[in-house]
N, C-alpha and C. Protein backbone atom coordinates (compact mmCIF):
# COMPACT_ATOMS: atom_id res chain seq x y z
N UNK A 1 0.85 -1.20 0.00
CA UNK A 1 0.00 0.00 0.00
C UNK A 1 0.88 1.24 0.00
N UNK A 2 0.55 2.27 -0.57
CA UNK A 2 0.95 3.74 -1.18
C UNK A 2 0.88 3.94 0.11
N UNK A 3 2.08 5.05 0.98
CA UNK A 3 2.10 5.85 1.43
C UNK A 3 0.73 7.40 0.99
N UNK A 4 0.03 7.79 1.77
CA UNK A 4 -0.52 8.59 1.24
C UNK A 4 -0.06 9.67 0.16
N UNK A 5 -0.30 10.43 -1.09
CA UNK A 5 -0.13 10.65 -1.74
C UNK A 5 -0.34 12.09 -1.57
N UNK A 6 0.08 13.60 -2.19
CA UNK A 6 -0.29 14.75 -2.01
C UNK A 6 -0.67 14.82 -3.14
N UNK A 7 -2.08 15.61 -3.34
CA UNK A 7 -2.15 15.55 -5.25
C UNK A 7 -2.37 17.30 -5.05
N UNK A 8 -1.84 17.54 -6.58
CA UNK A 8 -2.08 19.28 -6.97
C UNK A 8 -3.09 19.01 -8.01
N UNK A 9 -4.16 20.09 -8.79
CA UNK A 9 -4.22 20.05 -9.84
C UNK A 9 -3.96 20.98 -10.44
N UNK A 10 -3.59 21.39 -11.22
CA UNK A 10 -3.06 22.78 -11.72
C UNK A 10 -3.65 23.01 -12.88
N UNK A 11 -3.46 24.39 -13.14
CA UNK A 11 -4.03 24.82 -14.35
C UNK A 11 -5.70 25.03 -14.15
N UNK A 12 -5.92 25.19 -12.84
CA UNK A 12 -7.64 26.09 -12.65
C UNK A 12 -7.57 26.83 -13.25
N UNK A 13 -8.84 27.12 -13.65
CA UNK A 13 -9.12 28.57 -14.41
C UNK A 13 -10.88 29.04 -14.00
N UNK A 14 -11.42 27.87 -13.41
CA UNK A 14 -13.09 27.84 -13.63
C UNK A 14 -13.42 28.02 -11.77
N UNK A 15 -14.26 28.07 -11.27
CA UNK A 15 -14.42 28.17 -9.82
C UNK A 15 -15.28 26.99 -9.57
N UNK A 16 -15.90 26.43 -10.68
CA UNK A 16 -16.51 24.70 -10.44
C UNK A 16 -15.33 23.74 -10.70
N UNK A 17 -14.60 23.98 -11.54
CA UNK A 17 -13.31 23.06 -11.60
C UNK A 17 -12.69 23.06 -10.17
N UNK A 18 -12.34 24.38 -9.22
CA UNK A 18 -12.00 24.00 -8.14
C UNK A 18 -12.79 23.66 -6.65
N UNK A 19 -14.25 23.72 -6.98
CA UNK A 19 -14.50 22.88 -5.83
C UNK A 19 -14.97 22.04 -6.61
N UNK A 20 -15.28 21.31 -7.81
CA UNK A 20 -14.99 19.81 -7.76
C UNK A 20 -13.71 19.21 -7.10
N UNK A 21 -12.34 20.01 -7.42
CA UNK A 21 -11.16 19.14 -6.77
C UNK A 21 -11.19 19.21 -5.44
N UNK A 22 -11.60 20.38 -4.62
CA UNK A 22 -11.95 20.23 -3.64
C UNK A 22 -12.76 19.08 -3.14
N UNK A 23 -14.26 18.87 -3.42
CA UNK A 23 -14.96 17.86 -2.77
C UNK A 23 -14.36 16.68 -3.07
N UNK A 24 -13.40 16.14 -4.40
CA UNK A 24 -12.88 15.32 -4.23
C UNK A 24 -11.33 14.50 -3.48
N UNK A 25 -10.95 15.69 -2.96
CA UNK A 25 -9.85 15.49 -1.88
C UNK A 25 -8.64 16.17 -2.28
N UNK A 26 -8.54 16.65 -3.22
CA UNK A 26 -6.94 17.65 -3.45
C UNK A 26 -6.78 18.38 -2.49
N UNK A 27 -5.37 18.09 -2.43
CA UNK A 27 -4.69 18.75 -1.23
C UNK A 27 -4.50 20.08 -1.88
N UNK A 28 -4.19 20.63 -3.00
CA UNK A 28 -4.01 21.98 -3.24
C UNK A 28 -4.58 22.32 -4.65
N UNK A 29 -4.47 23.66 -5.35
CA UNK A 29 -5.01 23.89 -6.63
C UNK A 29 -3.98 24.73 -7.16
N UNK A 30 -3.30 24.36 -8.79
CA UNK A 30 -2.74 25.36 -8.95
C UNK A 30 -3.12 26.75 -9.88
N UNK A 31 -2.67 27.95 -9.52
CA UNK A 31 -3.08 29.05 -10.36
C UNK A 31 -1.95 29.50 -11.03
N UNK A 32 -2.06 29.71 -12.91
CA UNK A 32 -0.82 30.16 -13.54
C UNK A 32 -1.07 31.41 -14.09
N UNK A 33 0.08 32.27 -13.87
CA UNK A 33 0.16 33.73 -13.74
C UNK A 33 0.87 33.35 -14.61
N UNK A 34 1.09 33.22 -15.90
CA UNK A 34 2.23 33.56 -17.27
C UNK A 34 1.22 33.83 -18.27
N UNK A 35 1.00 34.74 -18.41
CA UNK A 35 0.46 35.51 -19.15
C UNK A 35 0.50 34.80 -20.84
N UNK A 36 -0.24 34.58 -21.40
CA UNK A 36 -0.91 33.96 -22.59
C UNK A 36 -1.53 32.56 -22.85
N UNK A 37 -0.71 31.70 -22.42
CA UNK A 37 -1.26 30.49 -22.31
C UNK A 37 -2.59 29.90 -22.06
N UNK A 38 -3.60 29.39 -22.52
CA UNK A 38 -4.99 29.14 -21.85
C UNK A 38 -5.59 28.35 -20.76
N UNK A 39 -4.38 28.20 -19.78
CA UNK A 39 -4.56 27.94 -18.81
C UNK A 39 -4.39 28.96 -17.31
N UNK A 40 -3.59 30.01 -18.01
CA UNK A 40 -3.37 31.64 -17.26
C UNK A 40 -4.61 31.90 -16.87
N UNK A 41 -4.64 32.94 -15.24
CA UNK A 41 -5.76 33.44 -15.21
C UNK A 41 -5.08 34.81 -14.58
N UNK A 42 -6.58 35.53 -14.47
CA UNK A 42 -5.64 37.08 -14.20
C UNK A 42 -6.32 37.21 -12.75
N UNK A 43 -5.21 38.27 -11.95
CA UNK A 43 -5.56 38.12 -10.82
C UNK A 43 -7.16 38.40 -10.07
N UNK A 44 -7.73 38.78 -10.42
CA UNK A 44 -9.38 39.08 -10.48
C UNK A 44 -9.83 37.50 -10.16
N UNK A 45 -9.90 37.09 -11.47
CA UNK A 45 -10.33 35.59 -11.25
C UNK A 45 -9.72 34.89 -10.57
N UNK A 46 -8.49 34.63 -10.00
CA UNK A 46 -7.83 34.06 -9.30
C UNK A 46 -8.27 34.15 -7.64
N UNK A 47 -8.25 34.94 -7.27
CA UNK A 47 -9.18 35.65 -5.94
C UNK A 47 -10.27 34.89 -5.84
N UNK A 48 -11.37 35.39 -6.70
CA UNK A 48 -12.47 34.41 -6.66
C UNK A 48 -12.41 32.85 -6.51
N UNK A 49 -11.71 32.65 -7.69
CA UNK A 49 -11.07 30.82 -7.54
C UNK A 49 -10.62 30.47 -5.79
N UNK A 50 -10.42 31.09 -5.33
CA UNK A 50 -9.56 31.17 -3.98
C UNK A 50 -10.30 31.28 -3.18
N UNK A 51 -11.72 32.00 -3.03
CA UNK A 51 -12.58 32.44 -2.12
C UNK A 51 -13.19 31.37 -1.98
N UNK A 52 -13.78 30.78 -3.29
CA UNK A 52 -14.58 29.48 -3.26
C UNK A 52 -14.05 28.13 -2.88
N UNK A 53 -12.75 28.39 -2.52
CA UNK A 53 -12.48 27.26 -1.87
C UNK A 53 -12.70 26.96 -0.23
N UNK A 54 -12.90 25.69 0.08
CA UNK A 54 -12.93 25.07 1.76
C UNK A 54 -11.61 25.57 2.33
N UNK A 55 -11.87 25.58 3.53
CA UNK A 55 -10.52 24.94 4.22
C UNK A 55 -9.51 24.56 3.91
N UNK A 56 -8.34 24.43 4.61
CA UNK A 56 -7.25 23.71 4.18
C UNK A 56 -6.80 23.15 2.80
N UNK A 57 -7.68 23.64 1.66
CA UNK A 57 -7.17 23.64 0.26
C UNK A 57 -6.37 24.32 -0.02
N UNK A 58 -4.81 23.77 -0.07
CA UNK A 58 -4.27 25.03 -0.12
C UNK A 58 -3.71 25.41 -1.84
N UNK A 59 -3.12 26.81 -1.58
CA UNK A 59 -3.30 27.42 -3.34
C UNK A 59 -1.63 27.36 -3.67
N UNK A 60 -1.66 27.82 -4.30
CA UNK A 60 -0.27 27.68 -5.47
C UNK A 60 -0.32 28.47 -6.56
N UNK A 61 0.46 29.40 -6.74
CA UNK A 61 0.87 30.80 -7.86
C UNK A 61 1.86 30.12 -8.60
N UNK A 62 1.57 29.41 -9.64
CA UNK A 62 3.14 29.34 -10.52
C UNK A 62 3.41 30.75 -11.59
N UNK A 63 4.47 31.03 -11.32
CA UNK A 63 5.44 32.16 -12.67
C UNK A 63 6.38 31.57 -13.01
N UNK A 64 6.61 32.30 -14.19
CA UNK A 64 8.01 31.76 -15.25
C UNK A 64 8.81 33.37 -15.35
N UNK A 65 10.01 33.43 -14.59
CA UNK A 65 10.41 34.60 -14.78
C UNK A 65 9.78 35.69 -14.79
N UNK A 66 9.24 36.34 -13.41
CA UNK A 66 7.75 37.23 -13.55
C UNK A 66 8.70 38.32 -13.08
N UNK A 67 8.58 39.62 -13.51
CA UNK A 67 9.47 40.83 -12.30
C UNK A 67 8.90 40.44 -11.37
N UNK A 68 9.81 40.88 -10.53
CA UNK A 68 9.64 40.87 -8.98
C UNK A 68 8.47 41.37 -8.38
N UNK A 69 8.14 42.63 -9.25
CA UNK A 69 6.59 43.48 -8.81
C UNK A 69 5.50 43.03 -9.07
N UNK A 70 5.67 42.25 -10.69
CA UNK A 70 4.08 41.80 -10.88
C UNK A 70 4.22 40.59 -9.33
N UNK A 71 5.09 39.28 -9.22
CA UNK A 71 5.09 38.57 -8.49
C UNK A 71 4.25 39.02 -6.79
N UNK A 72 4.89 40.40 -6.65
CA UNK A 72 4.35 41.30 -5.28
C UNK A 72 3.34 41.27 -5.84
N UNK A 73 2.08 41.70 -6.78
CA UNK A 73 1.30 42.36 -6.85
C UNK A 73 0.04 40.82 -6.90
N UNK A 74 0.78 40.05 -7.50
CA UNK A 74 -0.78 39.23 -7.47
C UNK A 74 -0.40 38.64 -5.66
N UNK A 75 0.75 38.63 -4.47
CA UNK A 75 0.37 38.15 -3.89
C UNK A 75 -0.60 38.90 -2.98
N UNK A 76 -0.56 40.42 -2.82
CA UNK A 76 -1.12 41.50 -1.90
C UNK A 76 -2.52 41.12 -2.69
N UNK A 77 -3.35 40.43 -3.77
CA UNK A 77 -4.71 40.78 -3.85
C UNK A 77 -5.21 38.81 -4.51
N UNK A 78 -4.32 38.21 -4.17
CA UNK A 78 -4.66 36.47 -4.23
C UNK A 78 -4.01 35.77 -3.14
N UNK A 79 -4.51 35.03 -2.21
CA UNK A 79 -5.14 34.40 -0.94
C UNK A 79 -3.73 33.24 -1.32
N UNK A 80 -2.36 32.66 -1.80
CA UNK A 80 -1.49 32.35 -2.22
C UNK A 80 -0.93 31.48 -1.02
N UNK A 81 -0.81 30.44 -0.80
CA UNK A 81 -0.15 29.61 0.49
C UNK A 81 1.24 29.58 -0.32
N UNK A 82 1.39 29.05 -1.69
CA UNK A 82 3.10 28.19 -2.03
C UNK A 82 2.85 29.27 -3.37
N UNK A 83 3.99 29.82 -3.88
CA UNK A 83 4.39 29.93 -4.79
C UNK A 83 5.53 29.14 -5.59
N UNK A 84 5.20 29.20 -6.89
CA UNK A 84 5.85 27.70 -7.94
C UNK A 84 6.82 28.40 -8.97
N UNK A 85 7.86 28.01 -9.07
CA UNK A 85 8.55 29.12 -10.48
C UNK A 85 9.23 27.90 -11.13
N UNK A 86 8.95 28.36 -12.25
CA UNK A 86 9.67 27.54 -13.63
C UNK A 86 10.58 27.85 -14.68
N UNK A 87 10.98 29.15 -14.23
CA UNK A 87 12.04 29.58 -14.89
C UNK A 87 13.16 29.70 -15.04
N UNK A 88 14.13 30.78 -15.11
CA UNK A 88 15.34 30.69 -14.57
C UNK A 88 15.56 31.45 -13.47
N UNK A 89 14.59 31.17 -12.73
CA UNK A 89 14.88 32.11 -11.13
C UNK A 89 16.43 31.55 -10.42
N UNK A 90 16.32 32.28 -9.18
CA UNK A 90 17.86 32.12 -8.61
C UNK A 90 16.85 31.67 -7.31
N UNK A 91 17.83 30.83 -6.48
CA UNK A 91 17.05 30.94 -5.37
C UNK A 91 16.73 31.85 -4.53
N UNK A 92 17.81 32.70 -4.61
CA UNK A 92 17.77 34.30 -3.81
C UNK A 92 16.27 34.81 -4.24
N UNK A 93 16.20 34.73 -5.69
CA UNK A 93 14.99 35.15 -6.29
C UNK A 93 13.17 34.88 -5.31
N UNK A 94 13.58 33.37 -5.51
CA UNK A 94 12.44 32.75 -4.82
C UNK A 94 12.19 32.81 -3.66
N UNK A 95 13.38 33.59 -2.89
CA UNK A 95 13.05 32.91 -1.21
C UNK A 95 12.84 34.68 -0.90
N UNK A 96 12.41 35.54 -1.82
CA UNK A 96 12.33 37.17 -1.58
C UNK A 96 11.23 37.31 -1.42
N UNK A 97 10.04 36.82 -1.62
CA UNK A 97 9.09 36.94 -1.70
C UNK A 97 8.06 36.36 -0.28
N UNK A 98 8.94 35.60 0.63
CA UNK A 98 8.67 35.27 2.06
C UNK A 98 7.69 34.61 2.73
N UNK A 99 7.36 33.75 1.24
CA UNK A 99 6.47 31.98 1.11
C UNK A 99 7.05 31.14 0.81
N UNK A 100 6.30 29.72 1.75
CA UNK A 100 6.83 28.63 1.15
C UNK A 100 6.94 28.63 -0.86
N UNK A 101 7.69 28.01 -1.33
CA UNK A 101 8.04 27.91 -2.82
C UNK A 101 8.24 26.81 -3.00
N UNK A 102 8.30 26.46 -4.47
CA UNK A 102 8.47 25.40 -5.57
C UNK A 102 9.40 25.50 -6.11
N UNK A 103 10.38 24.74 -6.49
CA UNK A 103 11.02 25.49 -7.70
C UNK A 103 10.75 23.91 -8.76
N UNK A 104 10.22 24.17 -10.15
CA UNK A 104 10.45 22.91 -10.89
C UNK A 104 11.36 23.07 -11.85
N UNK A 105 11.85 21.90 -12.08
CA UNK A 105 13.03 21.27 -12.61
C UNK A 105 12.93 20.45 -14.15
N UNK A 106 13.48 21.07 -15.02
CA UNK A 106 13.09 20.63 -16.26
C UNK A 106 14.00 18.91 -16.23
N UNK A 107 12.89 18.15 -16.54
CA UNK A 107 13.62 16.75 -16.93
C UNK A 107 13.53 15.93 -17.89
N UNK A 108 13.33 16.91 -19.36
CA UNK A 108 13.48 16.71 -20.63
C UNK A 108 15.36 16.08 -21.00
N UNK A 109 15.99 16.66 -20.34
CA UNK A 109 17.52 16.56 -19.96
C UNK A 109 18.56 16.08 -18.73
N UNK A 110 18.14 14.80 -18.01
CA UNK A 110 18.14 14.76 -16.58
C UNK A 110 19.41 14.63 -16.11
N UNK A 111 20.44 14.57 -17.08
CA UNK A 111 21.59 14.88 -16.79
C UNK A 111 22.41 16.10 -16.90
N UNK A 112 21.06 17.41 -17.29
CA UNK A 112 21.25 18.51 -16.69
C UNK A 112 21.29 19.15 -15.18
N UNK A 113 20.58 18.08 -14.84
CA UNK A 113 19.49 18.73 -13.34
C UNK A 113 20.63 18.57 -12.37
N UNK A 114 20.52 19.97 -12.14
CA UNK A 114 21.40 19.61 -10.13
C UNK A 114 20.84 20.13 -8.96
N UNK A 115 20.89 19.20 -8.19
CA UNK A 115 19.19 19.33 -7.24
C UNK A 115 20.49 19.68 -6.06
N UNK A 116 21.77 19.82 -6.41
CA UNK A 116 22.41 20.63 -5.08
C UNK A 116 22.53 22.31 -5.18
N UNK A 117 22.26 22.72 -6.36
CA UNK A 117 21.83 23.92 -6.33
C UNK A 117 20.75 24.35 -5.74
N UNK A 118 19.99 23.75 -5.43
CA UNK A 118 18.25 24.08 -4.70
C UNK A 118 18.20 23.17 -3.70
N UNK A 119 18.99 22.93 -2.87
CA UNK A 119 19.55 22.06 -1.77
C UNK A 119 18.55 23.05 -0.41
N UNK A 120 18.15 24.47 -0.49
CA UNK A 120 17.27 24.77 0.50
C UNK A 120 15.94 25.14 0.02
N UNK A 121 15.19 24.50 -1.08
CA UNK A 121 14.03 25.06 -1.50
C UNK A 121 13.37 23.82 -0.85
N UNK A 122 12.12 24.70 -0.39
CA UNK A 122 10.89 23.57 0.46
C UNK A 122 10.49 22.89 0.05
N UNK A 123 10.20 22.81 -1.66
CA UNK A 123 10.12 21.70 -2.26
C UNK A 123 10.71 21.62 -4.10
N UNK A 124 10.77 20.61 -4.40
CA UNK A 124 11.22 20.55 -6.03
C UNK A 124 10.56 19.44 -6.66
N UNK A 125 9.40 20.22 -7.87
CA UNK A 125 9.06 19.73 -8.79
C UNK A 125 9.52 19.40 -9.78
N UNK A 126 9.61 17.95 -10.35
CA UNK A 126 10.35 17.64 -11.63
C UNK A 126 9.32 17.07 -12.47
N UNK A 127 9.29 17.82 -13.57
CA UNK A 127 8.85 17.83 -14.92
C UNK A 127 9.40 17.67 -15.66
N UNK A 128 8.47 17.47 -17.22
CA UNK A 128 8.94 16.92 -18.02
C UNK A 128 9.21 17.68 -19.70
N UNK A 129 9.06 18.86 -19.29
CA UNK A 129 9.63 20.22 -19.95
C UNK A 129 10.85 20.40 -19.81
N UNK A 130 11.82 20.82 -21.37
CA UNK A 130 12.53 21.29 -21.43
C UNK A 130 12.94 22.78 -20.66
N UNK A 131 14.29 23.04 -20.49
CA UNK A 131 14.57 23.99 -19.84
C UNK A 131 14.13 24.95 -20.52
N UNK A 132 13.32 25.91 -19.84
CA UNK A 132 12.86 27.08 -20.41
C UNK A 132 11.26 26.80 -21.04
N UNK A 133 10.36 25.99 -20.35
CA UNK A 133 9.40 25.31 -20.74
C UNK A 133 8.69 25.48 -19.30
N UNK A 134 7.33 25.36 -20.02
CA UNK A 134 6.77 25.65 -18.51
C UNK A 134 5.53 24.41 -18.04
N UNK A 135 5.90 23.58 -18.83
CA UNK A 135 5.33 22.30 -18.83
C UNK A 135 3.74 22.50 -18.97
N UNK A 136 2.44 21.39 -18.70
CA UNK A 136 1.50 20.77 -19.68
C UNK A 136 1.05 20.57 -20.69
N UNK A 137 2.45 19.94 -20.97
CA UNK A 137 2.18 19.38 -22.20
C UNK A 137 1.94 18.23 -22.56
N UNK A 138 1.67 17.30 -21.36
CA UNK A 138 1.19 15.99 -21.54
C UNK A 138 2.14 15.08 -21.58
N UNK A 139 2.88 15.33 -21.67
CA UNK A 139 4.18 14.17 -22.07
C UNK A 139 4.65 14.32 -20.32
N UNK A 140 5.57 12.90 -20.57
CA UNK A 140 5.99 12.38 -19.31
C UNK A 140 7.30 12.44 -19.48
N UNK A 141 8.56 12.03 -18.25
CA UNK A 141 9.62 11.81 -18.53
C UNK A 141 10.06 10.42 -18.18
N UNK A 142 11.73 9.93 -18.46
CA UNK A 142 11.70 8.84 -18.53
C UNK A 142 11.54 8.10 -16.93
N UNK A 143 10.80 8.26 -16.49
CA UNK A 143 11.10 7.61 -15.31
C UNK A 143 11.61 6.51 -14.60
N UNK A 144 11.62 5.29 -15.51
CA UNK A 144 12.54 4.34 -15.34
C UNK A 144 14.37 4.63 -14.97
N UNK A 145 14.70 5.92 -15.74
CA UNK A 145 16.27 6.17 -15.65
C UNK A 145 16.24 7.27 -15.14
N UNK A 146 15.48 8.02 -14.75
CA UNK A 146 15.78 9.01 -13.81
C UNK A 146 16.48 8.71 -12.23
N UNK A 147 17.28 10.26 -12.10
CA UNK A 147 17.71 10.04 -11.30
C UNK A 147 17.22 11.22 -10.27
N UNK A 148 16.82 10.31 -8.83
CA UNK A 148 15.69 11.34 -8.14
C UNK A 148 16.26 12.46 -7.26
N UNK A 149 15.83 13.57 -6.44
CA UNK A 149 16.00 13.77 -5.11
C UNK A 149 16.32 13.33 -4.08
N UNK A 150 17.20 13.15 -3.17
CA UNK A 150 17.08 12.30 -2.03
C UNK A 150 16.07 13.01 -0.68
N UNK A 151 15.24 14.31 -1.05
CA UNK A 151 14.51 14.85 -0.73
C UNK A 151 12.94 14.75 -0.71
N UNK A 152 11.72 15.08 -0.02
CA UNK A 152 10.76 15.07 -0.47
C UNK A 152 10.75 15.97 -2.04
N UNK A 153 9.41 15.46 -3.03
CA UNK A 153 9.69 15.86 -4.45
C UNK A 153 7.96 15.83 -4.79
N UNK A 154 8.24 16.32 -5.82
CA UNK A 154 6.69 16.53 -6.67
C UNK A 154 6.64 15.91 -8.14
N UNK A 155 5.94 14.86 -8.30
CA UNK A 155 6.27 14.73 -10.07
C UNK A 155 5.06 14.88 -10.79
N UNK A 156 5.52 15.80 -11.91
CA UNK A 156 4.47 15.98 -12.67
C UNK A 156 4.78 15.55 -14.43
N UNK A 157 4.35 16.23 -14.98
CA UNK A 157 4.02 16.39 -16.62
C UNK A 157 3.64 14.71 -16.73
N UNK A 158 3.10 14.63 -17.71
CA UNK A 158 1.72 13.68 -18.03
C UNK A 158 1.48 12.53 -17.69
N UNK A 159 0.88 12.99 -16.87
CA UNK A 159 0.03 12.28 -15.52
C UNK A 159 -1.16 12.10 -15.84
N UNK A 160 -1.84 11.35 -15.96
CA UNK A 160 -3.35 11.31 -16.04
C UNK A 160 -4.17 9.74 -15.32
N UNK A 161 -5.38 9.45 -15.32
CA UNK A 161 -5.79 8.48 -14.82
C UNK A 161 -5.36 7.53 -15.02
N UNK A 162 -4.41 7.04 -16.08
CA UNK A 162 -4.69 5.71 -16.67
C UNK A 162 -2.91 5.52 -16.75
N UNK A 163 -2.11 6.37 -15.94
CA UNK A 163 -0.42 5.79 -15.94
C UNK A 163 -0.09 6.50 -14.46
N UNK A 164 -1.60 7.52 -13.97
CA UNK A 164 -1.28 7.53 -12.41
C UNK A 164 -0.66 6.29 -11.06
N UNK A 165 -1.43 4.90 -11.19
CA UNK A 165 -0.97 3.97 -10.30
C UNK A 165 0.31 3.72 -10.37
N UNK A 166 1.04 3.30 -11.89
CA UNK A 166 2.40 3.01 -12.20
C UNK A 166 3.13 4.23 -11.94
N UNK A 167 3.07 5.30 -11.94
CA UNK A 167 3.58 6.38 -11.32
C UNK A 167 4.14 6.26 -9.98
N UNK A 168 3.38 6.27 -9.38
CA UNK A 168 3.13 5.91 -7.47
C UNK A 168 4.48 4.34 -7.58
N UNK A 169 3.75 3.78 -8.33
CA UNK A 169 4.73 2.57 -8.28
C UNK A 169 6.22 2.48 -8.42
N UNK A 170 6.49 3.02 -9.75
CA UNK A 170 7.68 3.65 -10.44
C UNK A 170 8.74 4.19 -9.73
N UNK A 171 8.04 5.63 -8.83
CA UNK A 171 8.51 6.50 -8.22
C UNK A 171 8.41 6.96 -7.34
N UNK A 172 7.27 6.53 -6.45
CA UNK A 172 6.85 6.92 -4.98
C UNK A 172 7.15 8.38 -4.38
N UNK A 173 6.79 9.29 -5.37
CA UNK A 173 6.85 10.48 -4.96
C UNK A 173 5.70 11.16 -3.76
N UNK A 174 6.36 12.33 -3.38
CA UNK A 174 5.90 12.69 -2.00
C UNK A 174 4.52 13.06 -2.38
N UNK A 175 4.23 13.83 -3.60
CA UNK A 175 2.98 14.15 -4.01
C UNK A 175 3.03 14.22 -5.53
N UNK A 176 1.86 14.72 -6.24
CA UNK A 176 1.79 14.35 -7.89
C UNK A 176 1.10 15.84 -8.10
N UNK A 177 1.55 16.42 -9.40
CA UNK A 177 0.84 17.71 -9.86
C UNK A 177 -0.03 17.00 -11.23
N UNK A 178 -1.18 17.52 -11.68
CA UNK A 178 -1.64 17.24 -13.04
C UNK A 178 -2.25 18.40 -13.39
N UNK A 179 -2.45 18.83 -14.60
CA UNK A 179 -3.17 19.58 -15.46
C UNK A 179 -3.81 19.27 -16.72
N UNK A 180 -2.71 18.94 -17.79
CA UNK A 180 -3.49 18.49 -19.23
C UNK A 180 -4.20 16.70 -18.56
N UNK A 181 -3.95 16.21 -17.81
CA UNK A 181 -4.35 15.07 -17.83
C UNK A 181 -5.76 14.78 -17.55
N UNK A 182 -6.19 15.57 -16.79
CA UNK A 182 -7.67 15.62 -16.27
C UNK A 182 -8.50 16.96 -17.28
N UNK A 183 -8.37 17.41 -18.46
CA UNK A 183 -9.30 18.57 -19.47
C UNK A 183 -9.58 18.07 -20.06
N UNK A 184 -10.82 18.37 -20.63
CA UNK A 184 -10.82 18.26 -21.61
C UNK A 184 -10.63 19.75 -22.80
N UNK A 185 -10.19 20.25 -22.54
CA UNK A 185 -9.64 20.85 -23.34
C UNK A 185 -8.87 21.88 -22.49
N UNK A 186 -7.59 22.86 -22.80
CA UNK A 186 -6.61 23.51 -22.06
C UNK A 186 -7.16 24.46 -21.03
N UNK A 187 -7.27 24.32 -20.14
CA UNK A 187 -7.73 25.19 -19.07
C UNK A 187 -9.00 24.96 -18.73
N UNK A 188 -9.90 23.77 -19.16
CA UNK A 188 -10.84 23.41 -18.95
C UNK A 188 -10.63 21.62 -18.41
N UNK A 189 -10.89 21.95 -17.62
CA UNK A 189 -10.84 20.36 -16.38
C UNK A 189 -12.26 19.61 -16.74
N UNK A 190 -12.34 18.47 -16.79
CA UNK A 190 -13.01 17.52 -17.18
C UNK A 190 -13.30 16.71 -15.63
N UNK A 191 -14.57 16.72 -15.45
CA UNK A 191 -15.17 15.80 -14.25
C UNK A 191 -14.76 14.53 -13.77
N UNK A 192 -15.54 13.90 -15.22
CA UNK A 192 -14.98 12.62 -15.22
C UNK A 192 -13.49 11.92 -14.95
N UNK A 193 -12.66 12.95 -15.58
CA UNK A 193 -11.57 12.10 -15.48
C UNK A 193 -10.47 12.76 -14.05
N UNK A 194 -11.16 14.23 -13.45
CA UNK A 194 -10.60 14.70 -12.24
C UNK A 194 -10.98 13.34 -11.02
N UNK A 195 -12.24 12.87 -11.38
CA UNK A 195 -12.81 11.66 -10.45
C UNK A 195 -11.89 10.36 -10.86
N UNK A 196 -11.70 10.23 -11.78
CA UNK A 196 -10.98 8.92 -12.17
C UNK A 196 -9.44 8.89 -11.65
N UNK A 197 -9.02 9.97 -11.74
CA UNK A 197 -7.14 10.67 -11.35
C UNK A 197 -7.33 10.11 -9.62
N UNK A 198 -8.32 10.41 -9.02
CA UNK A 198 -8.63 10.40 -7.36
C UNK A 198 -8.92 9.05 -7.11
N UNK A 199 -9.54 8.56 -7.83
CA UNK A 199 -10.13 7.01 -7.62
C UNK A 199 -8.55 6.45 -7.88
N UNK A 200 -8.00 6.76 -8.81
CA UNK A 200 -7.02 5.90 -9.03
C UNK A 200 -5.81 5.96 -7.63
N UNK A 201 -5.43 7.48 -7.27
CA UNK A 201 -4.49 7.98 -6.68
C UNK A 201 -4.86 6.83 -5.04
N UNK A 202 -6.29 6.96 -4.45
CA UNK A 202 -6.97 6.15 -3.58
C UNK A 202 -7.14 4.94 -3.29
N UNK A 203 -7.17 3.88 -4.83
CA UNK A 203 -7.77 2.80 -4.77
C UNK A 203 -6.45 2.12 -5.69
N UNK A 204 -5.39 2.97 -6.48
CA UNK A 204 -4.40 1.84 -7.33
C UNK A 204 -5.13 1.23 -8.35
C-alpha cells in the first residue's frame, strides 16, 4: 500500500473546476500567472477561484520569470499559500518573496538537473519540460532512468488516470501535480476524469 499521496491540480481557471477538486480530496489547486497560455488566469479571477475554496485547500501561484513586482502584486490581492517558479529564477529570487516555494526542474535533460543547487528550496518539482518550458504538455519523462532527489519531491508532466498507479509505483513520490491530464480541453478540467485521477491515486 501507497504511502498517502499529495495531489495538486493545476491549471484552474473555472471556480466549479475548483470545488470539484476540492470535494474530491486535493490537497491543493494550482493558479498560472504567465500571461498567454490558456490555462493563465488574471488576478481578479484568481481571488475568486480562492474564495470558493474550503478549508485547508491550499493554493499555489506558478510564474516563469515574472518581475519581482508583478510577483508582489498578485500576492497582496490572491489568498497564495506556495508559490511555484519555472524559470530561470535564482534561489535568492524565490526565497524574496517570504512563502513557502516550488522550484520545478526541467527533466526533458536529466543529466542537466542539479538538485544541489536548490539544496534549501521547500520543495522541487520535476517535470517533463525542457529547460525554459513551462510544462502541460502531456508528455511524461523517462522515469525508469531518472535520477531522483534524495529529498521530499513533486512529479508531474503527463500524468493522467490511466499511468497515475504506475507512477506511485515507479517512483513513490511525495505528491503528484496534473493539469493536461484531467481537461478536456486547455484550461478546462473535465469531471470525469478529475474523479478517475482520485479514484485511481486512492484505490491503485
Amino acid at each position: 500500500m501507497h504511502k498517502p499521496t499529495r495531489v495538486k491540480f493545476c491549471g484552474i481557471t473555472r471556480v466549479e473546476d475548483a470545488v470539484l477538486a476540492a470535494s474530491l480530496g486535493v490537497d491543493a489547486i494550482g493558479l498560472v500567472f504567465v500571461p498567454g497560455p490558456p490555462r493563465s488566469v488574471d488576478k481578479t479571477a484568481a481571488a475568486e477561484i480562492c474564495r470558493a475554496l474550503p478549508p485547508l485547500v491550499g493554493t499555489v501561484g506558478l510564474f516563469m520569470d515574472a518581475p519581482d513586482e508583478f510577483v508582489r502584486s498578485v500576492i497582496a490581492e490572491v489568498p497564495l499559500n506556495w508559490l511555484q517558479f519555472h524559470g530561470s529564477e535564482t534561489p535568492e529570487y524565490c526565497r524574496s518573496f517570504g512563502r513557502p516555494w516550488i522550484k520545478a526542474l526541467p527533466m526533458a535533460s536529466p543529466a542537466d538537473v542539479q538538485y544541489h543547487d536548490w539544496s534549501d528550496a521547500p520543495a522541487l518539482l520535476l517535470d517533463a519540460h525542457a529547460a525554459g518550458g513551462m510544462g502541460g504538455s502531456g508528455e511524461a519523462f523517462d522515469w525508469e532512468n531518472a535520477v531522483l532527489p534524495a529529498t521530499s519531491w513533486i512529479l508531474a508532466g503527463g500524468l493522467k488516470p490511466d499511468n497515475i498507479a504506475r507512477a506511485l509505483d515507479v517512483l513513490a513520490p511525495s505528491a503528484v501535480d496534473v493539469s493536461s491530464g484531467i481537461e478536456s480541453a486547455p484550461g478546462i478540467k473535465d469531471a470525469a476524469l478529475m474523479r478517475q485521477f482520485m479514484e485511481k491515486i486512492h484505490n491503485g
